[in-house]
C-alpha atoms as a PDB file:
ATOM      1  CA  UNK A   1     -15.243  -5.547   2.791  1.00  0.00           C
ATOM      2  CA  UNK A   2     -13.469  -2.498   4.414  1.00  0.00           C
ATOM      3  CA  UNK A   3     -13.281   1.191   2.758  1.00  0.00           C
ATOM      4  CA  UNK A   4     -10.174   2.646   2.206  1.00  0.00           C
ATOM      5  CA  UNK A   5      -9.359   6.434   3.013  1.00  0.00           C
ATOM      6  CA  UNK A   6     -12.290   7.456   4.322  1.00  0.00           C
ATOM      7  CA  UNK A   7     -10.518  10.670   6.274  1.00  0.00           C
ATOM      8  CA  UNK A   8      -9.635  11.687   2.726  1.00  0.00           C
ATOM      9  CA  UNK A   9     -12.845  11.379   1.246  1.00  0.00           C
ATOM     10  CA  UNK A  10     -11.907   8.650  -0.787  1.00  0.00           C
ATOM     11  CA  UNK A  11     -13.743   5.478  -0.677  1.00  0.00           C
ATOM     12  CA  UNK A  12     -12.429   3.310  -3.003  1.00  0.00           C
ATOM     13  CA  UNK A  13     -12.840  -0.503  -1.887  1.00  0.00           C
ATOM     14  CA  UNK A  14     -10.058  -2.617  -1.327  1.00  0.00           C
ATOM     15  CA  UNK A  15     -10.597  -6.719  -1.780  1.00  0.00           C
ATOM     16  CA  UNK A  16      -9.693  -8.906  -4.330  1.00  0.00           C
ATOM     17  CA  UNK A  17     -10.940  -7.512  -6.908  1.00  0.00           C
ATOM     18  CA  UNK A  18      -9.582  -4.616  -8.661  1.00  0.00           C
ATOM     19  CA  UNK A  19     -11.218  -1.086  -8.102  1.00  0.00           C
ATOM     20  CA  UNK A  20     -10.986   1.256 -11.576  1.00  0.00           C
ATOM     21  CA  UNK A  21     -11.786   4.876 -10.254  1.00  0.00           C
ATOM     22  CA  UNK A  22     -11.201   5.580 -14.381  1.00  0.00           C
ATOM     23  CA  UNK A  23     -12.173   3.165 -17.027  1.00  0.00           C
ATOM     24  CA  UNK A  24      -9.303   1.760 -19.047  1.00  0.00           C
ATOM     25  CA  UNK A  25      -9.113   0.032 -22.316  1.00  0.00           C
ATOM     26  CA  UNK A  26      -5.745  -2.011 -23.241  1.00  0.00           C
ATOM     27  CA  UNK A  27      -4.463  -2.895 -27.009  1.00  0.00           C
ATOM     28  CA  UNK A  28      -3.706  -5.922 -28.768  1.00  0.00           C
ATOM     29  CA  UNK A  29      -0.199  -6.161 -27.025  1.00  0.00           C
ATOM     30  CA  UNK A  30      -1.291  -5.305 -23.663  1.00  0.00           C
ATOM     31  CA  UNK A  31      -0.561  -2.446 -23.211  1.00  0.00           C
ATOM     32  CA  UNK A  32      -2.889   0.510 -22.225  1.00  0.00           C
ATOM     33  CA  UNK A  33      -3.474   2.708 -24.665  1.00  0.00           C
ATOM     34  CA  UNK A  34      -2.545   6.303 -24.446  1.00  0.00           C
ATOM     35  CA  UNK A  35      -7.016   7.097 -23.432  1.00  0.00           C
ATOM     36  CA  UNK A  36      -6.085   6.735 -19.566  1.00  0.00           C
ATOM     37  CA  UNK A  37      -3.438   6.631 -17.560  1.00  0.00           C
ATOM     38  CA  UNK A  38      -3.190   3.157 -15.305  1.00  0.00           C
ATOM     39  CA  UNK A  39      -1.520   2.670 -11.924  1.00  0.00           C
ATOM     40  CA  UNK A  40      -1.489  -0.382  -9.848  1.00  0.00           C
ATOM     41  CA  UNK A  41      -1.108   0.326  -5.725  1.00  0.00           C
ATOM     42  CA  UNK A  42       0.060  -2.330  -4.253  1.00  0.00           C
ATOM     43  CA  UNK A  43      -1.325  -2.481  -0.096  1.00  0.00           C
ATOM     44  CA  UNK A  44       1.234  -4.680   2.027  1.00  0.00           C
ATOM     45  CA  UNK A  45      -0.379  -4.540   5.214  1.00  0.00           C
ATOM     46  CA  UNK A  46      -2.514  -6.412   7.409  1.00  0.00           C
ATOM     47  CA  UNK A  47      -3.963  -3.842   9.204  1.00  0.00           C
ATOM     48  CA  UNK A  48      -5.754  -0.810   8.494  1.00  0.00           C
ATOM     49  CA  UNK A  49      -3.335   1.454   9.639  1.00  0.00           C
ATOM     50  CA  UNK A  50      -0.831   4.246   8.337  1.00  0.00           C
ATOM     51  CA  UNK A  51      -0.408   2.086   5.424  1.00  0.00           C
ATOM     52  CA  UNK A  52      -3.664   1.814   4.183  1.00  0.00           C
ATOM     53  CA  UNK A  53      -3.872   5.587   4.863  1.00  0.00           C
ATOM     54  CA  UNK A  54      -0.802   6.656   2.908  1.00  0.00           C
ATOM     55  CA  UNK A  55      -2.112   3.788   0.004  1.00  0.00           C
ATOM     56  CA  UNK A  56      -5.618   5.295  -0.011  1.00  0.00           C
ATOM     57  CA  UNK A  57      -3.976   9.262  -0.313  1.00  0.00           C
ATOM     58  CA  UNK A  58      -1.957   8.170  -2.971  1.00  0.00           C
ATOM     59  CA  UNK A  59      -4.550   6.582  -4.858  1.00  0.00           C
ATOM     60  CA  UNK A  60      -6.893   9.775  -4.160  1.00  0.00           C
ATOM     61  CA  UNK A  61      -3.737  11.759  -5.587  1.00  0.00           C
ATOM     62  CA  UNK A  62      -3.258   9.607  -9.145  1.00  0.00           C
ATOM     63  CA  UNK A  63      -7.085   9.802  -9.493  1.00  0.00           C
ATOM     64  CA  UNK A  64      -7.073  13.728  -9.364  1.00  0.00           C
ATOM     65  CA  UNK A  65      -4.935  13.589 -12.319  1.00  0.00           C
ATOM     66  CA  UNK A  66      -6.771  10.961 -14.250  1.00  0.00           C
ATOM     67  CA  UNK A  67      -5.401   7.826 -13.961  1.00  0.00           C
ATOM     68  CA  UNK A  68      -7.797   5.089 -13.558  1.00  0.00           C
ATOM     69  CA  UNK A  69      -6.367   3.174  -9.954  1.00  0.00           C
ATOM     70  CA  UNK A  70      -6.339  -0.252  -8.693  1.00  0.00           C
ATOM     71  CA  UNK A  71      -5.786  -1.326  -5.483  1.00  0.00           C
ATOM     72  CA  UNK A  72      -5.103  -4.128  -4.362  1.00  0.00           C
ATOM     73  CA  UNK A  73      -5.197  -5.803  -0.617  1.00  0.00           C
ATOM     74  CA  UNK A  74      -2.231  -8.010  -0.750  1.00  0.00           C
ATOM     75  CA  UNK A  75      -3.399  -9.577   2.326  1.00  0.00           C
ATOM     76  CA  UNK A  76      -7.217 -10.717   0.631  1.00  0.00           C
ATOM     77  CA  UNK A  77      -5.016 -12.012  -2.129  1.00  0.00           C
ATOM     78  CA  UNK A  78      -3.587 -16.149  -2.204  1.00  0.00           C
ATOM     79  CA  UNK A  79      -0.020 -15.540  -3.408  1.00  0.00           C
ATOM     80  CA  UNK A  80       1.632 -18.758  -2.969  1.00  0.00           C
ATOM     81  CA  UNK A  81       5.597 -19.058  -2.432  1.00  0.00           C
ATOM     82  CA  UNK A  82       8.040 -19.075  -5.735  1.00  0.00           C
ATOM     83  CA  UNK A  83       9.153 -22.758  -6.516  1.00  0.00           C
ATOM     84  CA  UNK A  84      12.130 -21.320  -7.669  1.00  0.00           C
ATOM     85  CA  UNK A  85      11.872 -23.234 -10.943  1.00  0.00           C
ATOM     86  CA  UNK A  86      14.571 -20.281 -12.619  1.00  0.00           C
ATOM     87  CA  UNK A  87      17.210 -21.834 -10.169  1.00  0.00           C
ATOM     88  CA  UNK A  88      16.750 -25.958 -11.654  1.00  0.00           C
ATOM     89  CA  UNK A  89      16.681 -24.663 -14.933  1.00  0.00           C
ATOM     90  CA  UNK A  90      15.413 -20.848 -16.351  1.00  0.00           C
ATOM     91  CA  UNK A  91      12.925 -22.745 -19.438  1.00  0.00           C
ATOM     92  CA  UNK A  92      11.316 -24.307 -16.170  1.00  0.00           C
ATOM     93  CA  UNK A  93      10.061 -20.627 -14.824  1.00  0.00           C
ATOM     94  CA  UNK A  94       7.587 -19.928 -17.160  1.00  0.00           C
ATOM     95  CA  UNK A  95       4.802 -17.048 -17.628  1.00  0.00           C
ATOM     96  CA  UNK A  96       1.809 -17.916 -16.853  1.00  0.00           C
ATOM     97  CA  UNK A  97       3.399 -19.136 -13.245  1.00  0.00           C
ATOM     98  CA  UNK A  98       2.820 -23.164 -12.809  1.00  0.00           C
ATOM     99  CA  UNK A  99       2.171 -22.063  -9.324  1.00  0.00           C
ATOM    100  CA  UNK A 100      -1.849 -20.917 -10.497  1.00  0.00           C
ATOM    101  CA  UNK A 101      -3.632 -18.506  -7.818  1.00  0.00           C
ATOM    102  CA  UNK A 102      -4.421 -14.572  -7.488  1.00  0.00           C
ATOM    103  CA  UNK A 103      -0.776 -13.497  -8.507  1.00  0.00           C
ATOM    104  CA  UNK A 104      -1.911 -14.467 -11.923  1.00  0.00           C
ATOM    105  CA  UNK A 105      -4.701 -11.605 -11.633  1.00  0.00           C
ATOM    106  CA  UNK A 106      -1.423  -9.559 -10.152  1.00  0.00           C
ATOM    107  CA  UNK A 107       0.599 -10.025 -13.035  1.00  0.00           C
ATOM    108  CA  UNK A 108      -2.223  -8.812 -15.284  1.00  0.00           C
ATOM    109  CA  UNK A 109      -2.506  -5.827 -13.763  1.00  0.00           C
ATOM    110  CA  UNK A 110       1.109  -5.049 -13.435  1.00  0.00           C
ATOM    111  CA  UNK A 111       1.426  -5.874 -17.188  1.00  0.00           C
ATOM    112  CA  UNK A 112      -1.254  -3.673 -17.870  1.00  0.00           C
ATOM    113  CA  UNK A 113      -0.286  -0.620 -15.627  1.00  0.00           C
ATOM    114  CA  UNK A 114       1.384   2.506 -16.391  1.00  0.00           C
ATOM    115  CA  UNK A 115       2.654   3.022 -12.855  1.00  0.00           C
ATOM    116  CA  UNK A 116       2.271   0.748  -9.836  1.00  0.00           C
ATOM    117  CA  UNK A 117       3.364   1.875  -6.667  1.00  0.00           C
ATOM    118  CA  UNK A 118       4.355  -0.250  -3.817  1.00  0.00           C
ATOM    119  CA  UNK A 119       3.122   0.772  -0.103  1.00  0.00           C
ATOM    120  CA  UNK A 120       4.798  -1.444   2.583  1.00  0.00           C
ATOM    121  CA  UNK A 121       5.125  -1.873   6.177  1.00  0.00           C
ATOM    122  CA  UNK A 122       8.744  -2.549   7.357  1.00  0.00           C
ATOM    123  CA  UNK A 123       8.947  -5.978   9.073  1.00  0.00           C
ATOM    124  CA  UNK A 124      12.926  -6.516  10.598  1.00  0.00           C
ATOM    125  CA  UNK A 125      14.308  -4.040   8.139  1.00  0.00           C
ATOM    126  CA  UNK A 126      12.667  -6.029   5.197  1.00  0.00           C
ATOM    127  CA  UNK A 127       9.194  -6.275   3.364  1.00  0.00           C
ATOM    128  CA  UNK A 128       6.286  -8.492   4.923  1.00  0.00           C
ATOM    129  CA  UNK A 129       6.980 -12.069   3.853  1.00  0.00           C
ATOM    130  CA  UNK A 130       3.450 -11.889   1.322  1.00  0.00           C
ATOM    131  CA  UNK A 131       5.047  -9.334  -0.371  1.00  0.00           C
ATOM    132  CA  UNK A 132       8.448 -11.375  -0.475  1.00  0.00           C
ATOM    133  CA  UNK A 133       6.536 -13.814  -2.077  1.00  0.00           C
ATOM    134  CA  UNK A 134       4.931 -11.687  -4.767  1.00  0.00           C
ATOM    135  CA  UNK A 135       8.535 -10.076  -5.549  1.00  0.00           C
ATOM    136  CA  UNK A 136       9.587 -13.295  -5.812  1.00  0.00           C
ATOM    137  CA  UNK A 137       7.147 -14.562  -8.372  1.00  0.00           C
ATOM    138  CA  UNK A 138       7.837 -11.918 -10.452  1.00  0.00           C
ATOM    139  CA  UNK A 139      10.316 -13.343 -11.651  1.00  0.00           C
ATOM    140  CA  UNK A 140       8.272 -15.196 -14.222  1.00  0.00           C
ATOM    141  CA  UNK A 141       8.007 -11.909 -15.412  1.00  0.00           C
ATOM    142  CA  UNK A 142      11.756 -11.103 -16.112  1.00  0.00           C
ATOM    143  CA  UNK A 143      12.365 -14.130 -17.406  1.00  0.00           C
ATOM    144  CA  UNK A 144       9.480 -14.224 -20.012  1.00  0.00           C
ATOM    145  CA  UNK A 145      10.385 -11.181 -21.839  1.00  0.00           C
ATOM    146  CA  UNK A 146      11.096  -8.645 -19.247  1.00  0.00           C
ATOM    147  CA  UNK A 147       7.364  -7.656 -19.004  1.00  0.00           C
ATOM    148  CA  UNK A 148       7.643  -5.018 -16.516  1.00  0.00           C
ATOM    149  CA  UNK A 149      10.264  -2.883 -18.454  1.00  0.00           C
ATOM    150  CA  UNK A 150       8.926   0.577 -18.948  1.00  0.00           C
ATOM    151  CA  UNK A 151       6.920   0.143 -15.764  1.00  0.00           C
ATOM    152  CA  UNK A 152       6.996   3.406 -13.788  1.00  0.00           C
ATOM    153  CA  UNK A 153       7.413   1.992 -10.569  1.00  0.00           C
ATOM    154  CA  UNK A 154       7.822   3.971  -6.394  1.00  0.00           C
ATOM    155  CA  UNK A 155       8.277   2.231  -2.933  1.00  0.00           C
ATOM    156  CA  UNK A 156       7.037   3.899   0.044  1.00  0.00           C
ATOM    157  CA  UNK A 157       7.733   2.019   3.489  1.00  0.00           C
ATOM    158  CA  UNK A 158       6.280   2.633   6.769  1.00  0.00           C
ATOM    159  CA  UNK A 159       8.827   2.879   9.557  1.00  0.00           C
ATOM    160  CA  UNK A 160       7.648   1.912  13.097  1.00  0.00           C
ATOM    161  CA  UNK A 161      11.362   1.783  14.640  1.00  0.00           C
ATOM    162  CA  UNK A 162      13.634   1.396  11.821  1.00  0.00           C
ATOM    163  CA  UNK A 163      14.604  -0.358   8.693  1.00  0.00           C
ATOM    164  CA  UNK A 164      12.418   1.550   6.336  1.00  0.00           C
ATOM    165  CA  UNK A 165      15.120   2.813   3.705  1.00  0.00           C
ATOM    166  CA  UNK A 166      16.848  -0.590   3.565  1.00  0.00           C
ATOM    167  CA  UNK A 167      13.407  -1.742   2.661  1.00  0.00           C
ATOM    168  CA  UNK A 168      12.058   0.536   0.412  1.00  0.00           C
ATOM    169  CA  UNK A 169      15.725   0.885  -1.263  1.00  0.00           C
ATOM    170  CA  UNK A 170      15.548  -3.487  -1.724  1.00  0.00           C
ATOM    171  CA  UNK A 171      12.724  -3.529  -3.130  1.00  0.00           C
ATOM    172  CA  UNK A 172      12.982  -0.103  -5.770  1.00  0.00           C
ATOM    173  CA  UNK A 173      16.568  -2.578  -6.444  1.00  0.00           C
ATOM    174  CA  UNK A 174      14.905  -5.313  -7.231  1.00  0.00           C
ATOM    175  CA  UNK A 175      11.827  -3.514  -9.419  1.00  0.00           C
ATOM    176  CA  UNK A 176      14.858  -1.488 -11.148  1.00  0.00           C
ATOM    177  CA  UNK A 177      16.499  -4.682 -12.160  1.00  0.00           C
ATOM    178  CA  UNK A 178      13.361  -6.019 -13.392  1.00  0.00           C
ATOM    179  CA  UNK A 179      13.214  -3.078 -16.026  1.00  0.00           C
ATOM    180  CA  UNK A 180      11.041  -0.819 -13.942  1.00  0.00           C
ATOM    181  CA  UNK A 181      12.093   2.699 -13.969  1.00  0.00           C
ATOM    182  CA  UNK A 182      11.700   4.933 -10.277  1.00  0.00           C
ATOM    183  CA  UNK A 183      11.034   8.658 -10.940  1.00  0.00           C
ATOM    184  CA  UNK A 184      12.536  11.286  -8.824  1.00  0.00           C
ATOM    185  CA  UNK A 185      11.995  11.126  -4.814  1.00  0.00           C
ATOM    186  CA  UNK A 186      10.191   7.393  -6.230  1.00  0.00           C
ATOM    187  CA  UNK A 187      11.328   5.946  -2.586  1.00  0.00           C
ATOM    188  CA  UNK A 188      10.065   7.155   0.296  1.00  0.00           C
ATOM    189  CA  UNK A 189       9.957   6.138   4.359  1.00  0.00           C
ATOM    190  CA  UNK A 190       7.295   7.731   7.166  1.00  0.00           C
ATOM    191  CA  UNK A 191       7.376   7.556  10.322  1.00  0.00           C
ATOM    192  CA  UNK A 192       4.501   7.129  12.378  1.00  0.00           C
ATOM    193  CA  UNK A 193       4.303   6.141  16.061  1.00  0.00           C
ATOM    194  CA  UNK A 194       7.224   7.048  18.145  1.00  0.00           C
ATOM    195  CA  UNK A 195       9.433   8.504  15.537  1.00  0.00           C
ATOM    196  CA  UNK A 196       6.450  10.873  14.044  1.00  0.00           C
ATOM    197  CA  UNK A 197       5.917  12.066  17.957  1.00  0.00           C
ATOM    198  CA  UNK A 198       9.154  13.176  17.705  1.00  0.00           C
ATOM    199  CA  UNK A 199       9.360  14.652  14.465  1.00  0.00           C
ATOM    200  CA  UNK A 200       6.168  16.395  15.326  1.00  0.00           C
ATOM    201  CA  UNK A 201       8.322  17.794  18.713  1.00  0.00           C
ATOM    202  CA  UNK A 202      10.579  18.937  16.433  1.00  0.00           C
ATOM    203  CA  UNK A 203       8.399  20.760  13.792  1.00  0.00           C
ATOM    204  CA  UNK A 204       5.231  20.764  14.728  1.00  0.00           C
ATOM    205  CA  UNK A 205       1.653  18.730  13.716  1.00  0.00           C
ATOM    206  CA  UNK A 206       0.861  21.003  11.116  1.00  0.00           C
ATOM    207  CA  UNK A 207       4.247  20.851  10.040  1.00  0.00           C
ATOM    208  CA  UNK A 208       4.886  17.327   9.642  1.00  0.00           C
ATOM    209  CA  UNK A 209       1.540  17.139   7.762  1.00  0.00           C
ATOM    210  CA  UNK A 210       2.872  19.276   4.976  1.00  0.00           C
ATOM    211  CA  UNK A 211       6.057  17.445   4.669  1.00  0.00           C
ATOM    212  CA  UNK A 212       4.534  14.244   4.222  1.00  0.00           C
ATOM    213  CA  UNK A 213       1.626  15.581   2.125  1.00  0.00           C
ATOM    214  CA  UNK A 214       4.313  17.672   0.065  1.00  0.00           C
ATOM    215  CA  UNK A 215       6.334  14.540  -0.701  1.00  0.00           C
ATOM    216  CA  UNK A 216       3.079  12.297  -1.740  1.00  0.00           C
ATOM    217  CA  UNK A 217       2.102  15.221  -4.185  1.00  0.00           C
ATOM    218  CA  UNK A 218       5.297  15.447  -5.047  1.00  0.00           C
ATOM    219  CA  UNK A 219       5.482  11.704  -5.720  1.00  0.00           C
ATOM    220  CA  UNK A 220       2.297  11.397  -7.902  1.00  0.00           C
ATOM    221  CA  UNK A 221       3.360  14.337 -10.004  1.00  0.00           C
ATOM    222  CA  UNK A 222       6.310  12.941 -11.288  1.00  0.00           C
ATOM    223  CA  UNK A 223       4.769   9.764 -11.759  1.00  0.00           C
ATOM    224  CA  UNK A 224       1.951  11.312 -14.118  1.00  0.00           C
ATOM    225  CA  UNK A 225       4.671  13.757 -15.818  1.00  0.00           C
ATOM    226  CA  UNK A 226       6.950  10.988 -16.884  1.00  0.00           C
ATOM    227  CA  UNK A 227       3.335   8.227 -17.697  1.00  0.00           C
ATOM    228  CA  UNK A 228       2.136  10.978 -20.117  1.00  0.00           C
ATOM    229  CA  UNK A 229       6.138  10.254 -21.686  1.00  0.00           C
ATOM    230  CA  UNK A 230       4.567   7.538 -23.002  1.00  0.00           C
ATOM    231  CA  UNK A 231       7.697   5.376 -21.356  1.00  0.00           C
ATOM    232  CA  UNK A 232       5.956   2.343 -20.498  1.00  0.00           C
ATOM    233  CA  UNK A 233       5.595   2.152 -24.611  1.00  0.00           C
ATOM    234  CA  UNK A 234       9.035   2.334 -25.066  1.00  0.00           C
ATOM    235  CA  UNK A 235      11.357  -0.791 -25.514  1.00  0.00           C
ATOM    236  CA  UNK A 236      14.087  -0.561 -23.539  1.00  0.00           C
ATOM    237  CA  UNK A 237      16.153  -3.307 -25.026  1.00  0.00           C
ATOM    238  CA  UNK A 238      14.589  -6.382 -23.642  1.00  0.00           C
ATOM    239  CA  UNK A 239      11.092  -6.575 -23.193  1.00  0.00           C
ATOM    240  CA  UNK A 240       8.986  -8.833 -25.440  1.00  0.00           C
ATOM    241  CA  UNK A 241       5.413  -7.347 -26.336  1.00  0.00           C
ATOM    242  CA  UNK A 242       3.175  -9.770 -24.170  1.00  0.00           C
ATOM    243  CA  UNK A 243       1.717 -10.881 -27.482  1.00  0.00           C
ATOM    244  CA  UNK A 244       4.546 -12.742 -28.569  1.00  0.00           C
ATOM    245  CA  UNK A 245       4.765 -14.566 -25.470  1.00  0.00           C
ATOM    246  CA  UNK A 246       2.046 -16.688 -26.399  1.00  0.00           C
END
């Protein structure tokens, strides 16, 4: 078990299991109800790095203004590859997923979020390959009834060297197409490493700090403003409550 964020006095624990800083209650559809705000944070890393960090502040920042947060350790998680079943024949992809494992468990809470917000390292101007797969299976999703329209959903990449916007900018695509709407400045790169050292040259520690703390704030408040807009409620033109999928 590792603790997550604990230079920002947050110490929520990341594993398999979901962590709910706030308790949430869901109605008959699904959906949460309008008690508590829900985001899912979705941690694409391996290591316990600059990703973790940035995953843990923005979970500290959503819980300051009352969401109830899960986060979830995509790398604790079995998340097998898509069969792409849609591509022999779309009845064959199916929600549930044939393929059974912990993206069911994903699915639930993406279903049942308000927000989730995707925190990725950038491998070869991509995603990691786990995370590939999850986008991937999320396609039973779309094809179901378009369960993640209404979903209020940001990307933030890490960028070692580069890559990071063509990353962050696939994958917001991608969530977009699926029905999930990104608020303003809802994709965002850092840079740690070599390119921060040089940013930092350039404006200075303390500087750099309160860019990248400005644009997480930043970030989480638009994500609460347009949550408390009641959007994820909202039926875009294709979504099927997740009652009637059954």
């Amino acid at each position: 078990m590792r603790h997550a964020g604990e230079e920002y006095g947050f110490d929520a624990q990341l594993d398999s299991t979901p962590t709910l800083l706030i308790p949430q209650t869901t109605n008959f559809n699904g959906m949460p109800t309008h008690h508590a705000l829900s985001a899912t944070i979705i941690n694409a890393s391996p290591h316990e790095g600059t990703t973790l960090q940035i995953s843990s502040k923005v979970a500290q920042l959503l819980a300051s203004k009352g969401f109830g947060v899960r986060v979830r350790d995509l790398y604790r998680l079995n998340i097998g590859e898509c069969l792409g079943c849609f591509s022999v024949a779309p009845e064959r992809c199916t929600y549930p997923c044939v393929v059974s494992d912990d993206m069911d468990a994903v699915y639930r809470a993406l279903i049942d979020s308000h927000a989730a917000i995707f925190v990725t390292p950038t491998y070869w101007v991509n995603v990691p390959g786990k995370l590939k797969n999850l986008v991937d299976r999320l396609t039973s999703l779309e094809n179901n009834g378009f369960l993640l329209e209404g979903l209020i959903a940001a990307v933030i990449a890490i960028n070692q060297v580069n890559g990071g916007w063509e990353a962050a900018s696939w994958l917001a695509g991608v969530l977009n197409m699926m029905g999930a709407l990104i608020p303003p400045y809802g994709i965002q790169v850092f840079y740690p490493g070599s390119v921060q050292n040089r940013l930092e040259q350039c404006l200075g520690e303390s500087a750099k700090e309160y860019w990248d703390e400005r644009d997480l704030v930043t970030l989480t408040d638009n994500i609460a403003h347009l949550c408390s807009l009641k959007i994820r409620e909202h039926n875009f033109g294709f979504r099927r409550r997740v009652s009637q999928t059954h």
